[in-house]
Protein backbone atom coordinates (compact mmCIF):
# COMPACT_ATOMS: atom_id res chain seq x y z
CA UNK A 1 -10.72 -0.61 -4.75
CA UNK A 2 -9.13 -4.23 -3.89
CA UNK A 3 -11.42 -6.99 -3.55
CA UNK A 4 -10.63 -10.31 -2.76
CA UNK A 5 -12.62 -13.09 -4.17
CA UNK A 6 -14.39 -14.42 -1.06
CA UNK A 7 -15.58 -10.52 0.71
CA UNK A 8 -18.52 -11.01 0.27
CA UNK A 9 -19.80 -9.65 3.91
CA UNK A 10 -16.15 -10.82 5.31
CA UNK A 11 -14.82 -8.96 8.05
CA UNK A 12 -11.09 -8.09 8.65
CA UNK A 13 -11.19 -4.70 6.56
CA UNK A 14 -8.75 -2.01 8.46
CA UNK A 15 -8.97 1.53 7.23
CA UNK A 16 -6.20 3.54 8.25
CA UNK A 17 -6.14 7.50 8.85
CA UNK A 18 -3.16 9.68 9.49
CA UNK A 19 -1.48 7.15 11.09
CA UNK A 20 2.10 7.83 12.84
CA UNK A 21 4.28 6.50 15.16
CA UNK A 22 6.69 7.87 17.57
CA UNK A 23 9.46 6.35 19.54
CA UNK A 24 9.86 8.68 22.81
CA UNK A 25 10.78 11.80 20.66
CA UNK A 26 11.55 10.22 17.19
CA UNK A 27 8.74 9.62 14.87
CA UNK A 28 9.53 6.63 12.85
CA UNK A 29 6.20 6.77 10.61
CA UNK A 30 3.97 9.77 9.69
CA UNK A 31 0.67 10.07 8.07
CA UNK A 32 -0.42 6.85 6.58
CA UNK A 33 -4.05 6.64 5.13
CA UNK A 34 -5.29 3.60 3.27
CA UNK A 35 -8.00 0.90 2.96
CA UNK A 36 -6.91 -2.83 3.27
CA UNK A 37 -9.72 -5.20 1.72
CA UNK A 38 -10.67 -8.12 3.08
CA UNK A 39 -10.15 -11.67 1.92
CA UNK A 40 -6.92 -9.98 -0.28
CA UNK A 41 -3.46 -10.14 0.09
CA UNK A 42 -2.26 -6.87 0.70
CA UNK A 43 1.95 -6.36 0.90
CA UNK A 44 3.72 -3.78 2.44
CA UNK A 45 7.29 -3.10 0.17
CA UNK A 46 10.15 -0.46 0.54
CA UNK A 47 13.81 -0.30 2.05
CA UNK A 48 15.24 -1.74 5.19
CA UNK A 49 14.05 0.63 8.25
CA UNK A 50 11.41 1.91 5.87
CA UNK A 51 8.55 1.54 8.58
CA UNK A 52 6.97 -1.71 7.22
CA UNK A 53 7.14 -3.68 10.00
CA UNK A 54 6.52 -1.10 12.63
CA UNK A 55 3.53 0.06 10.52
CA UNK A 56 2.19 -3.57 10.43
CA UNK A 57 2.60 -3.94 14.46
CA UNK A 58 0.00 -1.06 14.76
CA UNK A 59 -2.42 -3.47 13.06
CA UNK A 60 -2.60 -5.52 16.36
CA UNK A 61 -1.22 -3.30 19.17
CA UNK A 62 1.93 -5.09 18.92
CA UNK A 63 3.74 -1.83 19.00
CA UNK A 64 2.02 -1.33 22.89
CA UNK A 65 4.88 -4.13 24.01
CA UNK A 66 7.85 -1.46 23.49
CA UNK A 67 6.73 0.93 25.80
CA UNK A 68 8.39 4.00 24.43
CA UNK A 69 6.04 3.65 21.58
CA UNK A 70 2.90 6.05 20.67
CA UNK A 71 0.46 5.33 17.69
CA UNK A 72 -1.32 8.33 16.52
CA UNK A 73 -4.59 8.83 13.65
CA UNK A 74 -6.94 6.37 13.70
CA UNK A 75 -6.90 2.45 12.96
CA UNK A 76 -10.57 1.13 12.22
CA UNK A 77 -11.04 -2.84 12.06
CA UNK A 78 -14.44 -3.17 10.77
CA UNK A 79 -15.61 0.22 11.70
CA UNK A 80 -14.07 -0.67 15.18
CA UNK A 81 -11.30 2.01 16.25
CA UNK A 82 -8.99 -0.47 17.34
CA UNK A 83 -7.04 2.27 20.16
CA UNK A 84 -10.15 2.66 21.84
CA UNK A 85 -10.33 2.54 25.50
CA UNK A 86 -13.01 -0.39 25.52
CA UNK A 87 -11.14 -3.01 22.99
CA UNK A 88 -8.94 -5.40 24.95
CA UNK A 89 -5.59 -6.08 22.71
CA UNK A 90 -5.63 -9.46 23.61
CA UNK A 91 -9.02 -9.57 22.46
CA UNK A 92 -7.84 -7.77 19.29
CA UNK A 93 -5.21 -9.83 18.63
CA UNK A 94 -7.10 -13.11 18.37
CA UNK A 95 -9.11 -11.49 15.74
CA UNK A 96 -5.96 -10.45 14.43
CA UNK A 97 -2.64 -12.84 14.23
CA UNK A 98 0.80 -12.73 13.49
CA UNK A 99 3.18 -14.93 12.34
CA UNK A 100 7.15 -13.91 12.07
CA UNK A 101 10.58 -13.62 10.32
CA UNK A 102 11.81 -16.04 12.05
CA UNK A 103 9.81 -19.68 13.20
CA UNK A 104 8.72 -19.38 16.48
CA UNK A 105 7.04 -23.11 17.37
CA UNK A 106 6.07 -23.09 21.09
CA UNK A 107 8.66 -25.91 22.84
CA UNK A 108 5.67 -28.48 22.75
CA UNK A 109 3.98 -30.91 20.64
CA UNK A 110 2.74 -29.63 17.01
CA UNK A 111 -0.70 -30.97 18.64
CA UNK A 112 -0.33 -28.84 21.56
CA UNK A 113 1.11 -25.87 19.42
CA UNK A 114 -2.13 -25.23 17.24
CA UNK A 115 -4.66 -25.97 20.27
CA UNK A 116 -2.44 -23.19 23.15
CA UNK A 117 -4.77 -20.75 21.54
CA UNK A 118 -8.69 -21.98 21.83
CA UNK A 119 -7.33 -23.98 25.22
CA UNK A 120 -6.66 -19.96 26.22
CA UNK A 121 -9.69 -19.04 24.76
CA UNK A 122 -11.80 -21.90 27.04
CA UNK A 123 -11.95 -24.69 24.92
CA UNK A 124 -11.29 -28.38 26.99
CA UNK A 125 -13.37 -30.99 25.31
CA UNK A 126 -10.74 -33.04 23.22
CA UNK A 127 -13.12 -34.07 20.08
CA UNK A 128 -13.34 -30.16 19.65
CA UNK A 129 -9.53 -29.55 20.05
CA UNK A 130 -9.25 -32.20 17.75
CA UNK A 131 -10.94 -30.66 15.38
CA UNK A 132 -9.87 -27.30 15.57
CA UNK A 133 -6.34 -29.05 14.56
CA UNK A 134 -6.76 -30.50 12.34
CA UNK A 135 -8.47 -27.82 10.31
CA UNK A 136 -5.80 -25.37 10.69
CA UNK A 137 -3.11 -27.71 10.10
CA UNK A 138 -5.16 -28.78 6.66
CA UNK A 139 -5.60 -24.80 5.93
CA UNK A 140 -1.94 -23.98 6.87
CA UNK A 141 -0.91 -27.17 4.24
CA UNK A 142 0.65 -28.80 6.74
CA UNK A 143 -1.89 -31.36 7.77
CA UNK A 144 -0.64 -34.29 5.49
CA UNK A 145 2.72 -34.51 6.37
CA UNK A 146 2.32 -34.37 10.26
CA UNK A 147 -1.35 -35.99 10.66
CA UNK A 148 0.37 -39.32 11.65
CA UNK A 149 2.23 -37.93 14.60
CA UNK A 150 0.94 -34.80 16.14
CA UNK A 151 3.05 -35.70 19.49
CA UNK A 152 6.46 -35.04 17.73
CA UNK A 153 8.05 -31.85 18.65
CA UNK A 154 7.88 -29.02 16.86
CA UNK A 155 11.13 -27.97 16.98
CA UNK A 156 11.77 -31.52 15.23
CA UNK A 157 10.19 -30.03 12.20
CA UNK A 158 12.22 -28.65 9.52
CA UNK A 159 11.91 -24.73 8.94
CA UNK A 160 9.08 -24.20 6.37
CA UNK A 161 7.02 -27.18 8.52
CA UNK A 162 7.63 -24.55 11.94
CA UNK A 163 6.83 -21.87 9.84
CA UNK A 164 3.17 -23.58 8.77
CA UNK A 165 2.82 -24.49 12.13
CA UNK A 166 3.30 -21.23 13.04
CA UNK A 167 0.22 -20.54 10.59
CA UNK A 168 -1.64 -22.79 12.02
CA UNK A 169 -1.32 -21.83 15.49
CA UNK A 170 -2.20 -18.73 14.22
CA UNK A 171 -5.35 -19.95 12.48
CA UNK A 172 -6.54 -21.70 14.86
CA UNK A 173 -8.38 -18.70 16.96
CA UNK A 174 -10.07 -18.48 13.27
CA UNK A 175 -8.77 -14.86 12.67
CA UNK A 176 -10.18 -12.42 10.74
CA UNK A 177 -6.81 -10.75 9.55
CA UNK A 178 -2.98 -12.91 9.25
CA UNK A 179 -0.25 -10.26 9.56
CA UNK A 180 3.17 -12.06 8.62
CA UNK A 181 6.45 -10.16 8.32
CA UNK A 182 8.65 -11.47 5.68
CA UNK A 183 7.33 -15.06 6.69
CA UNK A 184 9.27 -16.86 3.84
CA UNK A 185 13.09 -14.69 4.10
CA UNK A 186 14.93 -17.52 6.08
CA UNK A 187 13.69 -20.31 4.21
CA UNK A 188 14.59 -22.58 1.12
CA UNK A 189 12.98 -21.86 -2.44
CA UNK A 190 10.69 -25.30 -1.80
CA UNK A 191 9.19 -24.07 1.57
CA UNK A 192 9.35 -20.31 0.33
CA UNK A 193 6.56 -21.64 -2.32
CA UNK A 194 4.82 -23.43 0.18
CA UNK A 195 4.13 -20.70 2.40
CA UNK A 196 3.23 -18.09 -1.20
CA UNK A 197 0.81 -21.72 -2.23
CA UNK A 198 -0.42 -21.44 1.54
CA UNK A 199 -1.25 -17.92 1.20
CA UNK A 200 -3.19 -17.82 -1.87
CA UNK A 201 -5.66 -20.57 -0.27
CA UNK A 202 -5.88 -18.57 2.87
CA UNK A 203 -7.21 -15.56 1.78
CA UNK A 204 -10.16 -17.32 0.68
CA UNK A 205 -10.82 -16.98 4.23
CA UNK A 206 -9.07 -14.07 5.80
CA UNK A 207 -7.33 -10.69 5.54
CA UNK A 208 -3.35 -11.17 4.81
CA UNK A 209 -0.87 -8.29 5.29
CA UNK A 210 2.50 -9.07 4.05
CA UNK A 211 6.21 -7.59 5.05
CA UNK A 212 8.08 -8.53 2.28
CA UNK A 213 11.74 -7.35 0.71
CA UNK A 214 11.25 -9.57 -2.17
CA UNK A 215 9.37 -7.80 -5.21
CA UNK A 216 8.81 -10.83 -7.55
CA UNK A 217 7.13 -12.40 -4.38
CA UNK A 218 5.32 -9.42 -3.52
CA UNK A 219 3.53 -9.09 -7.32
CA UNK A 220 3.09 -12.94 -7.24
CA UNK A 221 0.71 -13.42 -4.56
CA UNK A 222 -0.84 -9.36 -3.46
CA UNK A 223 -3.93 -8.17 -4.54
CA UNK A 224 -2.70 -5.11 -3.40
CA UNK A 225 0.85 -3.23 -2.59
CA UNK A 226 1.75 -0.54 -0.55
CA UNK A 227 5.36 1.37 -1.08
CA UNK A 228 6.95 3.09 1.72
CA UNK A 229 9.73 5.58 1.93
CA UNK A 230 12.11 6.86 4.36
CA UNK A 231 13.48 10.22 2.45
CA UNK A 232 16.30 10.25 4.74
CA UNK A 233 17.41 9.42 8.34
CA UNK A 234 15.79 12.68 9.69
CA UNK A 235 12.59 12.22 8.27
CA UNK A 236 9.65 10.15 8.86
CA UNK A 237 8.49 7.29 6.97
CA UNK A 238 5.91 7.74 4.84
CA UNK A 239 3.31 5.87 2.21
CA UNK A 240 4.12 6.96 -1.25
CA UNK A 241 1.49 5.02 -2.99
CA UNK A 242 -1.21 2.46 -2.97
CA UNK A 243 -2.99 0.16 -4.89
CA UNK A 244 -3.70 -2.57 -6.98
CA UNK A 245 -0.23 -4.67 -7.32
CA UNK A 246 -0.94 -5.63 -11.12
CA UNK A 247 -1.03 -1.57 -11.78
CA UNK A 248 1.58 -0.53 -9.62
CA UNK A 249 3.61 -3.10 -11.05
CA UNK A 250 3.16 -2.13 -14.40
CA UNK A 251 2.44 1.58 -14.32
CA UNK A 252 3.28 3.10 -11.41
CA UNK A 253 2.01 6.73 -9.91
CA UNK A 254 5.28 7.76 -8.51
CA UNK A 255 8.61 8.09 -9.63
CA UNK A 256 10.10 6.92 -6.82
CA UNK A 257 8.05 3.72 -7.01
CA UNK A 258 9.17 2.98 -9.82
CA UNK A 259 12.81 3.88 -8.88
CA UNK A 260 12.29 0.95 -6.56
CA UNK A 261 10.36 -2.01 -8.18
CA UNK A 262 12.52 -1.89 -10.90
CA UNK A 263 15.92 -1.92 -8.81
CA UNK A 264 18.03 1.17 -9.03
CA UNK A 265 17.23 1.96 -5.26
CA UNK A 266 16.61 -0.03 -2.32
């Protein structure tokens, strides 16, 4: 099994069983069982329309927003089913952030960005939003280069700064699990390292599940990797194989795996 360095006791494990998705009559993903550690970076890799994405929305109910949508098996978050009738998603989904493709700063001060979150959550006295800040903006790696002027906007910022920001705002509920989906794909090769430096540090602290297309990224900073398939356009996604990204690398289970990390698909 995947450990991180840091689990000891740490929450944000999921365990997945028989997991599928449907759109209306179309199911997209079919039958996904695995274990994702906590305190580890665990990436999700495979070809465009692949179910990567859609499979990482389940982790946080994103996937209720579309509607048409229907999540099937069973999702436990710290022996938690996750579906059940009694967990409130917004509840679940400040245990359990996001952060995007694309930057997606708020259209308000990088101060007011990172403290939207615990103001929701009921926090007013400043010295404590102050504080909640400026820790995520120091865990996100942002901290030094905006600490002198938290009232500039954030869409002043250049992309990898919104993208940290992003992070932080995402940080700053103090998750127990960061789901980002292919966070670093529209940046430059200076804030692309950034964010992969950013990670490593953060999951010291929390559970990290990574979309990513890019396979040199994906064995630099997992702990553990996850390869899905779609056979063809008629059939369901599916998880070929899991496990530890310095084995699958290396020696992979599955043909098809292989097939893929090494280039001649995909």
């Amino acid at each position: 099994m995947v450990t991180g360095p840091a689990n000891n006791g740490a929450k944000g494990s999921f365990d997945l069983k028989e997991v599928s998705v449907t759109y209306g009559s179309e199911t997209a993903v079919a039958g996904v069982s695995m274990h994702i550690p906590p305190c580890a970076v665990t990436a999700l890799i495979g070809p465009s329309g692949c179910g990567k994405s859609t499979l990482l929305r389940c982790l946080n109910r994103m996937n209720d927003e579309l509607g048409n949508a229907t999540v099937g098996g069973t999702i436990l978050l710290d022996g938690v089913d996750i579906y059940g009738k009694e967990l409130d998603p917004v509840e679940l989904r400040t245990k359990v952030g996001q952060v995007f493709q694309k930057p997606n700063p708020f259209p308000m001060s990088i101060y007011d960005n990172v403290a939207y979150g615990p103001r929701t959550q009921g926090i007013r006295r400043r010295a404590e939003l102050d504080e909640v800040v400026e820790r995520s903006l120091k865990r996100s790696a942002l901290w030094g280069e905006v600490k002198k002027d938290l009232k500039k906007h954030a869409f002043e910022l250049s992309g990898g700064q919104q993208q940290r920001l992003c992070i932080a705002r995402a940080l700053a509920t103090q998750p127990e699990v960061v789901l980002m989906d292919e966070p670093a794909s529209s940046l430059d090769p200076i804030s692309t390292q950034q964010i992969e430096d950013t990670i490593a540090e953060l999951k010291e602290h929390v559970t990290i599940v990574i979309v990513t297309h890019n396979m040199q990224q994906a064995a630099r900073i997992s702990d553990q990797t996850a390869f899905m398939l779609r056979e063809s356009m008629e059939a369901p996604a599916e998880l070929i194989e899991v496990g530890e990204t310095r084995v699958m690398f290396t020696n992979p289970r599955d043909k098809r795996t292989e097939a893929y990390i090494t280039g001649r698909f995909g």
